[in-house]
C-alpha atoms as a PDB file:
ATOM      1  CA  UNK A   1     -45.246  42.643 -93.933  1.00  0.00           C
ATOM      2  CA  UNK A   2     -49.146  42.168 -93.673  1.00  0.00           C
ATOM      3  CA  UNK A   3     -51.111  44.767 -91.255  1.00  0.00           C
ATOM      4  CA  UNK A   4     -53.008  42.980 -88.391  1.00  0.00           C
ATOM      5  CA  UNK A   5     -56.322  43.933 -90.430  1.00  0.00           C
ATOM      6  CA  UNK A   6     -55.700  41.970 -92.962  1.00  0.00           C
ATOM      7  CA  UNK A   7     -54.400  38.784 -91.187  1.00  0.00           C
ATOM      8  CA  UNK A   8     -57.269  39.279 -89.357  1.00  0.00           C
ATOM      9  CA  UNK A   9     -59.739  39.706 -92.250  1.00  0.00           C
ATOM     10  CA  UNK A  10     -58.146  36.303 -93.956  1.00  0.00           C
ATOM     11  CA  UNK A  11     -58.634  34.188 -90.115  1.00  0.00           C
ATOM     12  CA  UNK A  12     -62.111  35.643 -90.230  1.00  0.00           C
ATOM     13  CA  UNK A  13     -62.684  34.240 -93.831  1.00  0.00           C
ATOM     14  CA  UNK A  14     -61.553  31.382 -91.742  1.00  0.00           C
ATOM     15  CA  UNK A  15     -63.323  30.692 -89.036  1.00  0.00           C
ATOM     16  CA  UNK A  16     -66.246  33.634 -89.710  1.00  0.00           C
ATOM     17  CA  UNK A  17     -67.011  35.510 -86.129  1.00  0.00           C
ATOM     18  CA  UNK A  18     -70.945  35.144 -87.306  1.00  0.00           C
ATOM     19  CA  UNK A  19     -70.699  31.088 -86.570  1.00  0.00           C
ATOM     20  CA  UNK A  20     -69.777  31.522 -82.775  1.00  0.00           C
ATOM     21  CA  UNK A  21     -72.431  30.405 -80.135  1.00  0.00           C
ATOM     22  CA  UNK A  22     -74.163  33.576 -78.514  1.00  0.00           C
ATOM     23  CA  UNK A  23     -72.981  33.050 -75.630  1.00  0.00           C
ATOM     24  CA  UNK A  24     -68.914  33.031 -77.213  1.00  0.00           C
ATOM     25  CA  UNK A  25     -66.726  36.173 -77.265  1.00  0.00           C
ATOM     26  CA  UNK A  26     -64.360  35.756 -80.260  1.00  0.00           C
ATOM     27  CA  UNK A  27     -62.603  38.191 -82.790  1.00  0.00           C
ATOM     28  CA  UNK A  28     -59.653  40.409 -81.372  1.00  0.00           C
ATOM     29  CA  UNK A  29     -59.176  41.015 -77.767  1.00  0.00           C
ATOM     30  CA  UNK A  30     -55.934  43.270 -78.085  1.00  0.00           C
ATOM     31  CA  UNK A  31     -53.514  44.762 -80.668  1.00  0.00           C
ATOM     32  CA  UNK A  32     -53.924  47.945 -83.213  1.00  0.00           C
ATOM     33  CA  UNK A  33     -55.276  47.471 -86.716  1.00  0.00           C
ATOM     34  CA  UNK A  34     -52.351  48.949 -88.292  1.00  0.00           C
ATOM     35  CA  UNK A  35     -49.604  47.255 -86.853  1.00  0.00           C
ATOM     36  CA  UNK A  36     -46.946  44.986 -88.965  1.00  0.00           C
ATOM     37  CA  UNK A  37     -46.823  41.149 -88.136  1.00  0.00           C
ATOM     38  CA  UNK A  38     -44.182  38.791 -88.781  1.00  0.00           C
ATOM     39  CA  UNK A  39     -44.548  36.127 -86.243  1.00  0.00           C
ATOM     40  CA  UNK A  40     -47.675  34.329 -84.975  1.00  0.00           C
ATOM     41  CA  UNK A  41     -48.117  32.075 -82.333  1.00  0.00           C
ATOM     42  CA  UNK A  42     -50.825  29.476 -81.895  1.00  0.00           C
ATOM     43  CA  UNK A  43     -51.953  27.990 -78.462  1.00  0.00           C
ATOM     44  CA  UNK A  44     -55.042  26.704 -76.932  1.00  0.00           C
ATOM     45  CA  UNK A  45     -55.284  28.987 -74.085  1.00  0.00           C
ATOM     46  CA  UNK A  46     -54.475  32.651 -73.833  1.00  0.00           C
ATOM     47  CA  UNK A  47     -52.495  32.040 -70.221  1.00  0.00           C
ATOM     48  CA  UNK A  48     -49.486  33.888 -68.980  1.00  0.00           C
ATOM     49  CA  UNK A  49     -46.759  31.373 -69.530  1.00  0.00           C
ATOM     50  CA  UNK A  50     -47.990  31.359 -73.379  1.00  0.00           C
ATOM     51  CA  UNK A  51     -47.995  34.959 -73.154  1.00  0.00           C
ATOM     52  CA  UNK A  52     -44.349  35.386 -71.536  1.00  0.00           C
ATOM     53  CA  UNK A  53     -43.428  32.293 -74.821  1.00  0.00           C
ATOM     54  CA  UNK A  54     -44.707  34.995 -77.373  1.00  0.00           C
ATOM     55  CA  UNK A  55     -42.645  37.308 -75.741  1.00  0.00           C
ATOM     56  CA  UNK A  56     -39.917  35.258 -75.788  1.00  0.00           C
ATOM     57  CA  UNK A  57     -40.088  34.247 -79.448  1.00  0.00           C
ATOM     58  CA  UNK A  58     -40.997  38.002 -80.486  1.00  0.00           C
ATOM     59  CA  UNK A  59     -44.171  37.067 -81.683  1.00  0.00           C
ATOM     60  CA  UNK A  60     -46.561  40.178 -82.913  1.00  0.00           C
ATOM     61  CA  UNK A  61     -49.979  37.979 -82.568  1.00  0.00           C
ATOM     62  CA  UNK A  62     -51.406  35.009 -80.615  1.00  0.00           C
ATOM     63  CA  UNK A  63     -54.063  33.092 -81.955  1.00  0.00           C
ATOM     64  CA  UNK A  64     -56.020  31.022 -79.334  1.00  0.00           C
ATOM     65  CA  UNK A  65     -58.839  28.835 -79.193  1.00  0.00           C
ATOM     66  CA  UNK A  66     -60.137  29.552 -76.219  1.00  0.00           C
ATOM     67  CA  UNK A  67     -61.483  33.222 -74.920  1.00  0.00           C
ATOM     68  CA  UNK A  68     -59.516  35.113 -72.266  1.00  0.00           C
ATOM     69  CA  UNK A  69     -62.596  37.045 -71.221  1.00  0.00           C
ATOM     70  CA  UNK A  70     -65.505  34.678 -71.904  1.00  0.00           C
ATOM     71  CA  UNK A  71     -67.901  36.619 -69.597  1.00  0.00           C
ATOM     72  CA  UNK A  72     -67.201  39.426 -69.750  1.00  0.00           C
ATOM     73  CA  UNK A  73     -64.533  42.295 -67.040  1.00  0.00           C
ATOM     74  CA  UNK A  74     -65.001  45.556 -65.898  1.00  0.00           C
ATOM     75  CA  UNK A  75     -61.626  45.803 -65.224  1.00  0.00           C
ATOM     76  CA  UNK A  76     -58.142  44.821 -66.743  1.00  0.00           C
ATOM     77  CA  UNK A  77     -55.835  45.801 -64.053  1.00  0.00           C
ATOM     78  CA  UNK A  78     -52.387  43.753 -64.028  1.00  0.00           C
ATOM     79  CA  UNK A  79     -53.135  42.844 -60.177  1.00  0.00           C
ATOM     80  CA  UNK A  80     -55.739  40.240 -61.677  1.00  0.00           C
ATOM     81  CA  UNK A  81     -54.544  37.538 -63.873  1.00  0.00           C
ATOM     82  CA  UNK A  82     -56.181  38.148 -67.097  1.00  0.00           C
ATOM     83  CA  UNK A  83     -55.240  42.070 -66.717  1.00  0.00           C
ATOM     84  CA  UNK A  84     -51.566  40.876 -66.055  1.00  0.00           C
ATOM     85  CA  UNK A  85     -52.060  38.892 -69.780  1.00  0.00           C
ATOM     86  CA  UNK A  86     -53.158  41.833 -71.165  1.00  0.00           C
ATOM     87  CA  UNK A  87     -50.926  44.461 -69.503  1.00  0.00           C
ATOM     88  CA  UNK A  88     -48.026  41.631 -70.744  1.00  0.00           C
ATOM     89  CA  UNK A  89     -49.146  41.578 -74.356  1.00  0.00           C
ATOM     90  CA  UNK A  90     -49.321  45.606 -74.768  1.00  0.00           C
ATOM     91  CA  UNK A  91     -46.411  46.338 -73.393  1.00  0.00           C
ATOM     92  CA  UNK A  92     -44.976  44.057 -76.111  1.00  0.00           C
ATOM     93  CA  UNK A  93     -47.077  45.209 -78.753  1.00  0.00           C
ATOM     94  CA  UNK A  94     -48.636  41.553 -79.156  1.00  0.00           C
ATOM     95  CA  UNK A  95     -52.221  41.035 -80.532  1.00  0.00           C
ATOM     96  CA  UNK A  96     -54.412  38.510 -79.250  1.00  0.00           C
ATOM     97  CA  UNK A  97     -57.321  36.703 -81.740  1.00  0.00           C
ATOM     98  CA  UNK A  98     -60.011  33.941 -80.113  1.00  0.00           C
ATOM     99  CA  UNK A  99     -61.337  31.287 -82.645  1.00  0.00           C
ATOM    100  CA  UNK A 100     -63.657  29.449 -79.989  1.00  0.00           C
ATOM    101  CA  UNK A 101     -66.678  27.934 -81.538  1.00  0.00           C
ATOM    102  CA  UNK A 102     -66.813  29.431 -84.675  1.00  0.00           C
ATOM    103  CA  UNK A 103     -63.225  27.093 -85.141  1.00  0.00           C
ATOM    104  CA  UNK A 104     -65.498  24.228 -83.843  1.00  0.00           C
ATOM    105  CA  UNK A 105     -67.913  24.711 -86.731  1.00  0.00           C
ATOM    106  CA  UNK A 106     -65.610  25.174 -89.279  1.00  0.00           C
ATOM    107  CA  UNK A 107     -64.764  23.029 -92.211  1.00  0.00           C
ATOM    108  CA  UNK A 108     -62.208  21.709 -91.554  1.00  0.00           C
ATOM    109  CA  UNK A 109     -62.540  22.408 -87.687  1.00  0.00           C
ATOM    110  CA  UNK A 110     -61.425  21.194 -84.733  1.00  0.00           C
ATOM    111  CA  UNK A 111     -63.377  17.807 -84.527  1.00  0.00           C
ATOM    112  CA  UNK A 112     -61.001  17.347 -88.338  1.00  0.00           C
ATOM    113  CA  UNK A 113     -58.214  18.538 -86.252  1.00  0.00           C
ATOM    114  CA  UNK A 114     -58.575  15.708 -83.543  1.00  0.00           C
ATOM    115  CA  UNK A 115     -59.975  12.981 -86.453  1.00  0.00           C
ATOM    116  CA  UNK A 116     -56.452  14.015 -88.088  1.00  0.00           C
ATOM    117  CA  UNK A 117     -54.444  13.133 -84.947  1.00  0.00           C
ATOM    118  CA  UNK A 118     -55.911   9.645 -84.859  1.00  0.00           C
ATOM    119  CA  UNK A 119     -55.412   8.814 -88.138  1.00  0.00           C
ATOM    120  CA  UNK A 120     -59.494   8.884 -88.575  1.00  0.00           C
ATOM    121  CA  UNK A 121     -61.341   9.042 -92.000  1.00  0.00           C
ATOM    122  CA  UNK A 122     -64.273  11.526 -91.618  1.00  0.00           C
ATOM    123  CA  UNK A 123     -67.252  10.804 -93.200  1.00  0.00           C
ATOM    124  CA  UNK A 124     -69.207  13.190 -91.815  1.00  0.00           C
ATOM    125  CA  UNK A 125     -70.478  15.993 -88.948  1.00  0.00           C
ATOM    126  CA  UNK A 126     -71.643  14.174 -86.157  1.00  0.00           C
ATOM    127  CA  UNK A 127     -74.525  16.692 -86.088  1.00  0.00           C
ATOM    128  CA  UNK A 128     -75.666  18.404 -89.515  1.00  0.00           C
ATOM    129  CA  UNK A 129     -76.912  21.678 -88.088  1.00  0.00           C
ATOM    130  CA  UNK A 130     -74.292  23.317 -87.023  1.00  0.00           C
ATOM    131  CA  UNK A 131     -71.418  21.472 -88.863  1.00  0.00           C
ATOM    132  CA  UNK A 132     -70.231  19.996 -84.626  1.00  0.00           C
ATOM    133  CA  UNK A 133     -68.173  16.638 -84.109  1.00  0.00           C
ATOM    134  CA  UNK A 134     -66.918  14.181 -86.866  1.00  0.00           C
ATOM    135  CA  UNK A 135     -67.913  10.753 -87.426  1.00  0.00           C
ATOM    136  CA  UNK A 136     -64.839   8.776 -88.321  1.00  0.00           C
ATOM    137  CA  UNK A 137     -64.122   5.518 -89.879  1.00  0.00           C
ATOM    138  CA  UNK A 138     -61.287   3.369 -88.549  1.00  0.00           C
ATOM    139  CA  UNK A 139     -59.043   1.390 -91.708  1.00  0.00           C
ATOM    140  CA  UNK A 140     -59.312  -1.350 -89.698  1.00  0.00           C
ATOM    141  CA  UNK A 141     -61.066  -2.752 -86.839  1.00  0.00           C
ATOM    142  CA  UNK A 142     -59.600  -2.627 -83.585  1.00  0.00           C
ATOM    143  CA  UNK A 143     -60.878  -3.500 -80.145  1.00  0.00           C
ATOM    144  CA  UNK A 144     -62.117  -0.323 -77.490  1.00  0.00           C
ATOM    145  CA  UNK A 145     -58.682  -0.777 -75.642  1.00  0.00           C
ATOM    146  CA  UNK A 146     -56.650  -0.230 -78.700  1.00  0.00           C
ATOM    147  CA  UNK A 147     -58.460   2.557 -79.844  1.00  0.00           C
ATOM    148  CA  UNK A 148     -58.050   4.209 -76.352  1.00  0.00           C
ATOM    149  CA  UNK A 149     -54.191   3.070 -76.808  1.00  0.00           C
ATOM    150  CA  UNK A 150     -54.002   5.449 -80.069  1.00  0.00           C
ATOM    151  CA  UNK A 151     -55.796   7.891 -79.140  1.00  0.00           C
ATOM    152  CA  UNK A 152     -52.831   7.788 -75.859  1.00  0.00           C
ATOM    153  CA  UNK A 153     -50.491   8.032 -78.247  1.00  0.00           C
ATOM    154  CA  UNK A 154     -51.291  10.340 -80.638  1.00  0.00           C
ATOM    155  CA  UNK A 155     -52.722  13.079 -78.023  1.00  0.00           C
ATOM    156  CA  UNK A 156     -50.574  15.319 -76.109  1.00  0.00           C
ATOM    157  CA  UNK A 157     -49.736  13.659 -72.841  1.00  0.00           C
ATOM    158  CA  UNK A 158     -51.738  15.277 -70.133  1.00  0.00           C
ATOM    159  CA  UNK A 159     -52.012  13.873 -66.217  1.00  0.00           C
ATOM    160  CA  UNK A 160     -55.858  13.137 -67.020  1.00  0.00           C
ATOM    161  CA  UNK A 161     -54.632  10.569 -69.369  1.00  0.00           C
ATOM    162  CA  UNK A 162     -56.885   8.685 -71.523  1.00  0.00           C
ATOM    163  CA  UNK A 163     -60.362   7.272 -69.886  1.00  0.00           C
ATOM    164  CA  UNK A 164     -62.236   4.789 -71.022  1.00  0.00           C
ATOM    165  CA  UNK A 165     -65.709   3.241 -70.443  1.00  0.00           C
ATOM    166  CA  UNK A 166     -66.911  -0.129 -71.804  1.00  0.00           C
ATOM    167  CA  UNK A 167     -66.120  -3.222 -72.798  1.00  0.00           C
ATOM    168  CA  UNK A 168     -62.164  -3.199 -73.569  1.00  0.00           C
ATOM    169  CA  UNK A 169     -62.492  -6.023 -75.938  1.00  0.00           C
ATOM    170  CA  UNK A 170     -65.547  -4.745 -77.955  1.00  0.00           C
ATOM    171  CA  UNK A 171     -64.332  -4.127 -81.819  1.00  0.00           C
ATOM    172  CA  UNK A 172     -64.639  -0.362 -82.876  1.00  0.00           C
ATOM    173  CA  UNK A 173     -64.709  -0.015 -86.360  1.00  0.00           C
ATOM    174  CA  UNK A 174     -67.014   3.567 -86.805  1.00  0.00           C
ATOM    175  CA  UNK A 175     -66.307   5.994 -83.942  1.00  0.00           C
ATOM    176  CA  UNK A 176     -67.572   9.733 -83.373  1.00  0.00           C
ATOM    177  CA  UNK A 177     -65.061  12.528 -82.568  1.00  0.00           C
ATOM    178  CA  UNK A 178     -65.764  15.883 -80.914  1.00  0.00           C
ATOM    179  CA  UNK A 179     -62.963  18.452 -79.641  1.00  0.00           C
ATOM    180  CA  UNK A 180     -63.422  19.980 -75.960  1.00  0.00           C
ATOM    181  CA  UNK A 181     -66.737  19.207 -73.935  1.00  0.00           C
ATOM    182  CA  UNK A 182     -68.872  16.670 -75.419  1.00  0.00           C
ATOM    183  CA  UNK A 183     -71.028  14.836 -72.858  1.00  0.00           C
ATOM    184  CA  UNK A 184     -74.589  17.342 -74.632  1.00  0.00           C
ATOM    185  CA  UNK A 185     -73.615  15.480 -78.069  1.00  0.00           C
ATOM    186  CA  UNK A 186     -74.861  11.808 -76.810  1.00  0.00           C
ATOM    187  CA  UNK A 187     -78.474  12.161 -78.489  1.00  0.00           C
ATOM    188  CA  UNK A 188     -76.431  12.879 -81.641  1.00  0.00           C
ATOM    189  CA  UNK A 189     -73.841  10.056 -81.184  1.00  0.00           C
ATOM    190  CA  UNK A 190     -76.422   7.745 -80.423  1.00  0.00           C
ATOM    191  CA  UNK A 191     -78.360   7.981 -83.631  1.00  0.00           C
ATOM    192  CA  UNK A 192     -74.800   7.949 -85.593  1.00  0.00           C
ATOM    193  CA  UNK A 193     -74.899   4.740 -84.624  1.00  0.00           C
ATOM    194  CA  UNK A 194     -70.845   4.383 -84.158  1.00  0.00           C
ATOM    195  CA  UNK A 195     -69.075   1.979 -81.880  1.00  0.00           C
ATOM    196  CA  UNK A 196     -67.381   4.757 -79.593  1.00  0.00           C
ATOM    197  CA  UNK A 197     -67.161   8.206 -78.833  1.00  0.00           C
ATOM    198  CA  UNK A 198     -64.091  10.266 -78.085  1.00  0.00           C
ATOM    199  CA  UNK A 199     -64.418  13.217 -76.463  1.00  0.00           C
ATOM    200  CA  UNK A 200     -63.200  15.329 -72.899  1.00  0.00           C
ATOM    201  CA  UNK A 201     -64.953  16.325 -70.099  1.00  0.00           C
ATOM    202  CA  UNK A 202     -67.399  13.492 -70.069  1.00  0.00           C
ATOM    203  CA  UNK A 203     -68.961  13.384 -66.543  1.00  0.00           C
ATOM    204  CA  UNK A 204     -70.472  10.761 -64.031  1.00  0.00           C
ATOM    205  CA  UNK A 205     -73.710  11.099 -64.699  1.00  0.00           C
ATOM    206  CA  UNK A 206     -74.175  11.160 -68.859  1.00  0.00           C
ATOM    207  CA  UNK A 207     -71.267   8.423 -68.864  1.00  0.00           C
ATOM    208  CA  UNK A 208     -73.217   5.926 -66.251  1.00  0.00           C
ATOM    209  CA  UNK A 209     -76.514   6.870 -68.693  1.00  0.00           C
ATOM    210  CA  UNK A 210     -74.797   5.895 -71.459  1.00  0.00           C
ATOM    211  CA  UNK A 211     -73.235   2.633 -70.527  1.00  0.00           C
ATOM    212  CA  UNK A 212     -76.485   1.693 -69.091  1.00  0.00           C
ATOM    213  CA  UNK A 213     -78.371   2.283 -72.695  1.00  0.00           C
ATOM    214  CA  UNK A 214     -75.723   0.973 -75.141  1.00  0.00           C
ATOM    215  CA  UNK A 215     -72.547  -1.019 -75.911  1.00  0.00           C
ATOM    216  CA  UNK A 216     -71.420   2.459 -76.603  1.00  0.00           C
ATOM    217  CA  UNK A 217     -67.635   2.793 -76.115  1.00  0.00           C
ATOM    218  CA  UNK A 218     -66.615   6.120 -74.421  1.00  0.00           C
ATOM    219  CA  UNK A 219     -63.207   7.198 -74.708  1.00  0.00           C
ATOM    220  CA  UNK A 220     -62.540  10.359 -72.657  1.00  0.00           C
ATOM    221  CA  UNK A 221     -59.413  12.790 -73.005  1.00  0.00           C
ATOM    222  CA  UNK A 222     -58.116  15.668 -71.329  1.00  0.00           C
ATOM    223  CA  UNK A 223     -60.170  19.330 -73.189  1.00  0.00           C
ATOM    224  CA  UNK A 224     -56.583  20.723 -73.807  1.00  0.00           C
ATOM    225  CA  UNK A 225     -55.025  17.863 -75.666  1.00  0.00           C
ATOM    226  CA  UNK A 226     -58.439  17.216 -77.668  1.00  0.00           C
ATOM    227  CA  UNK A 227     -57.827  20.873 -78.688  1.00  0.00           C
ATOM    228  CA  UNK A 228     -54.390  20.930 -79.140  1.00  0.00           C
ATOM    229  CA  UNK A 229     -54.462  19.633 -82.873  1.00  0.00           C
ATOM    230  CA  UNK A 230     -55.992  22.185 -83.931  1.00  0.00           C
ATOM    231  CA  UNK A 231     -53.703  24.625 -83.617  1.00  0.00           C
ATOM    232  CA  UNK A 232     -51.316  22.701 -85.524  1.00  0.00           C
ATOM    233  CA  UNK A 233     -54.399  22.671 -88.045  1.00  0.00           C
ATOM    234  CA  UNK A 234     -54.593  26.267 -88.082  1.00  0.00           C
ATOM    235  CA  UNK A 235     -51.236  27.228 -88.231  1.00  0.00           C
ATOM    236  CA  UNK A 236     -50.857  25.016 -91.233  1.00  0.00           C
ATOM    237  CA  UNK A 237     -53.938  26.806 -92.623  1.00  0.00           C
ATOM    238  CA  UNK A 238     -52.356  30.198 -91.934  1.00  0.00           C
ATOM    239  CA  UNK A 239     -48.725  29.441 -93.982  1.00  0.00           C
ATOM    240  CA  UNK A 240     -50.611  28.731 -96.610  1.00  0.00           C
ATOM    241  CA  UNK A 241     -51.969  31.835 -96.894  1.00  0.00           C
ATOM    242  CA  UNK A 242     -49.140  33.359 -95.913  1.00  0.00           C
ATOM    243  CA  UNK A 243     -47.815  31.740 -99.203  1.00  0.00           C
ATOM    244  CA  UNK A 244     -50.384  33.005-101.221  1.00  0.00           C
ATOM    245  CA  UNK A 245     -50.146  36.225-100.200  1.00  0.00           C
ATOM    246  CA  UNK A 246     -45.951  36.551-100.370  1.00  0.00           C
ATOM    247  CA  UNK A 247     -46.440  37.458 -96.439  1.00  0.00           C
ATOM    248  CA  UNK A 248     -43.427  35.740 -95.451  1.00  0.00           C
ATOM    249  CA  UNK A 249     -44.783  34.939 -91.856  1.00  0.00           C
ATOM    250  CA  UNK A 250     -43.145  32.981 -89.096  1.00  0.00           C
ATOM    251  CA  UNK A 251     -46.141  31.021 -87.713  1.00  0.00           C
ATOM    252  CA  UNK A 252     -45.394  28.714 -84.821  1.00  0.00           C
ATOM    253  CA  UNK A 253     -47.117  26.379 -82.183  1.00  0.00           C
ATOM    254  CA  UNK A 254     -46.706  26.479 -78.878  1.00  0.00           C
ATOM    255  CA  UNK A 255     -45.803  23.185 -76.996  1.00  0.00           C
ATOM    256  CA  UNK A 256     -46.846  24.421 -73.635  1.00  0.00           C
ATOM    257  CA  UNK A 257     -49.327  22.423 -71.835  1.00  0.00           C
ATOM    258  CA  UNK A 258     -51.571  24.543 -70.066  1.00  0.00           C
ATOM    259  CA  UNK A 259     -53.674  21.845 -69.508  1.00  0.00           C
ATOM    260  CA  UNK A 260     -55.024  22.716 -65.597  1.00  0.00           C
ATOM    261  CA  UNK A 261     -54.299  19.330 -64.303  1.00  0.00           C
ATOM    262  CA  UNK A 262     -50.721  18.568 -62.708  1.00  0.00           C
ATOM    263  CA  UNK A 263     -50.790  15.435 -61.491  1.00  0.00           C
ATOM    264  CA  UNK A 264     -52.670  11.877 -61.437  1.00  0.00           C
ATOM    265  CA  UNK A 265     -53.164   9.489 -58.080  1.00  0.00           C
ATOM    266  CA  UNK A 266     -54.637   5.918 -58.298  1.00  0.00           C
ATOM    267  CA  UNK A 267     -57.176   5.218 -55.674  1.00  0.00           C
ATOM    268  CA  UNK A 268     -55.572   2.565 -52.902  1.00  0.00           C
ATOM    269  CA  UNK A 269     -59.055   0.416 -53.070  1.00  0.00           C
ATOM    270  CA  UNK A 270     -62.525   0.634 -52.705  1.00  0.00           C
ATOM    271  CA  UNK A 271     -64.218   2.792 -49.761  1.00  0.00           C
ATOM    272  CA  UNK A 272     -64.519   1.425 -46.399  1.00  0.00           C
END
């Protein structure tokens, strides 16, 4: 069986630590360089229930996209949440790894991961620089409500849904993809010159912008379920080195949603 260190030392190959944002904490939150793993689990977000799964499926190590401590504790007591994740995954001798935005970056990333989902061809990073987003071509044309129809399909369900802004019936034949938050990358997705751009989080303001200055079609999707792919994506990435190496591991993927959301309400009618 591998040590930690050096499943560690082939995720860092990776997704390298150096190509986080500044403001990112990645690398290994928990779990002792010497230890044996045999089973990893894969999820999005390093929350209890995925926590008490990894438990549950004797898992040694969690790999998740998104930080538990982002900014930073002075404390990880189990009477606060993220201590109880922590206190959870000692006790059980489980690592924890974060691959945040140095995953985002990477080729292939999470924008390939989501492109993948679809069905997309990539052609391209929607911006050069840092390697962020994928422009995709479609194999054939299809109009903005279609598109938004695949992309409900092919995502995990989530109560968000799918959202979509623009003209249903416009046809979408080069589109631009970005994983998580992507409502900063218009500039970008502008110049790309594409027909629509999937992303999550898009919010009132940008969206309104952007409808007003293009035909753009925006296609907007809950953050967890744009994510999601990926760690099907990585996991995949990880048995084959597991392969290579004769690890024998027992990689898995959680089908939790953690997505925050719980529920979805349609408006009765406009305000009084």
């Amino acid at each position: 069986m591998p040590r930690l260190s050096e499943v560690i030392a082939e995720l860092d190959a990776l997704w390298p630590p150096e190509r986080a944002e500044s403001w990112d904490a990645v690398g290994t939150v928990c779990g002792a360089p010497d230890a044996e793993i045999r089973r990893v689990l894969f999820a999005v977000d390093p929350v209890q229930e995925i926590a008490d799964e990894a438990v549950a499926l004797g898992a040694d190590l969690i790999v998740t996209h998104h930080p538990l401590y982002l900014r930073g504790t002075t404390t990880v007591a189990a009477g606060h949440f993220k201590g109880r994740v922590v206190h959870t995954l000692i006790k059980h001798d489980i690592a924890l790894h974060v691959a945040h935005t140095n995953a985002d970056t990477a080729d292939p990333g999470v924008s390939d991961a989501l492109a993948g989902a679809l069905d997309l061809r990539v052609t391209g990073p929607l911006v050069p620089e840092n390697n962020l987003g994928r422009i995709c071509e479609l194999d054939h044309p299809e109009t903005l409500a279609a598109f938004a129809a695949r992309a409900a399909k092919r995502l995990p369900a989530t109560a968000q849904g799918i959202r979509v802004a623009g003209d249903p019936d416009m046809t979408v034949r080069r589109v631009a993809v970005s994983g998580g938050s992507g409502d900063s990358l218009f500039d970008a997705v502008r110049a790309a010159g594409v027909d629509a751009f999937l992303t999550a989080d898009l919010r009132h303001h940008p969206v309104s912008e952007a409808t007003q200055r293009s035909p753009l079609g925006l296609v907007d999707a809950a953050h967890w379920a744009t994510e999601w792919p990926w760690c099907e994506l990585a996991a995949a990435q990880l048995d084959t080195l597991s392969d290579r190496h004769g690890w024998d591991l027992r990689v898995h993927v959680s089908k939790t949603v953690t997505d925050p959301w719980s529920s979805h309400h349609t408006s009765p009618g406009a305000p009084n």
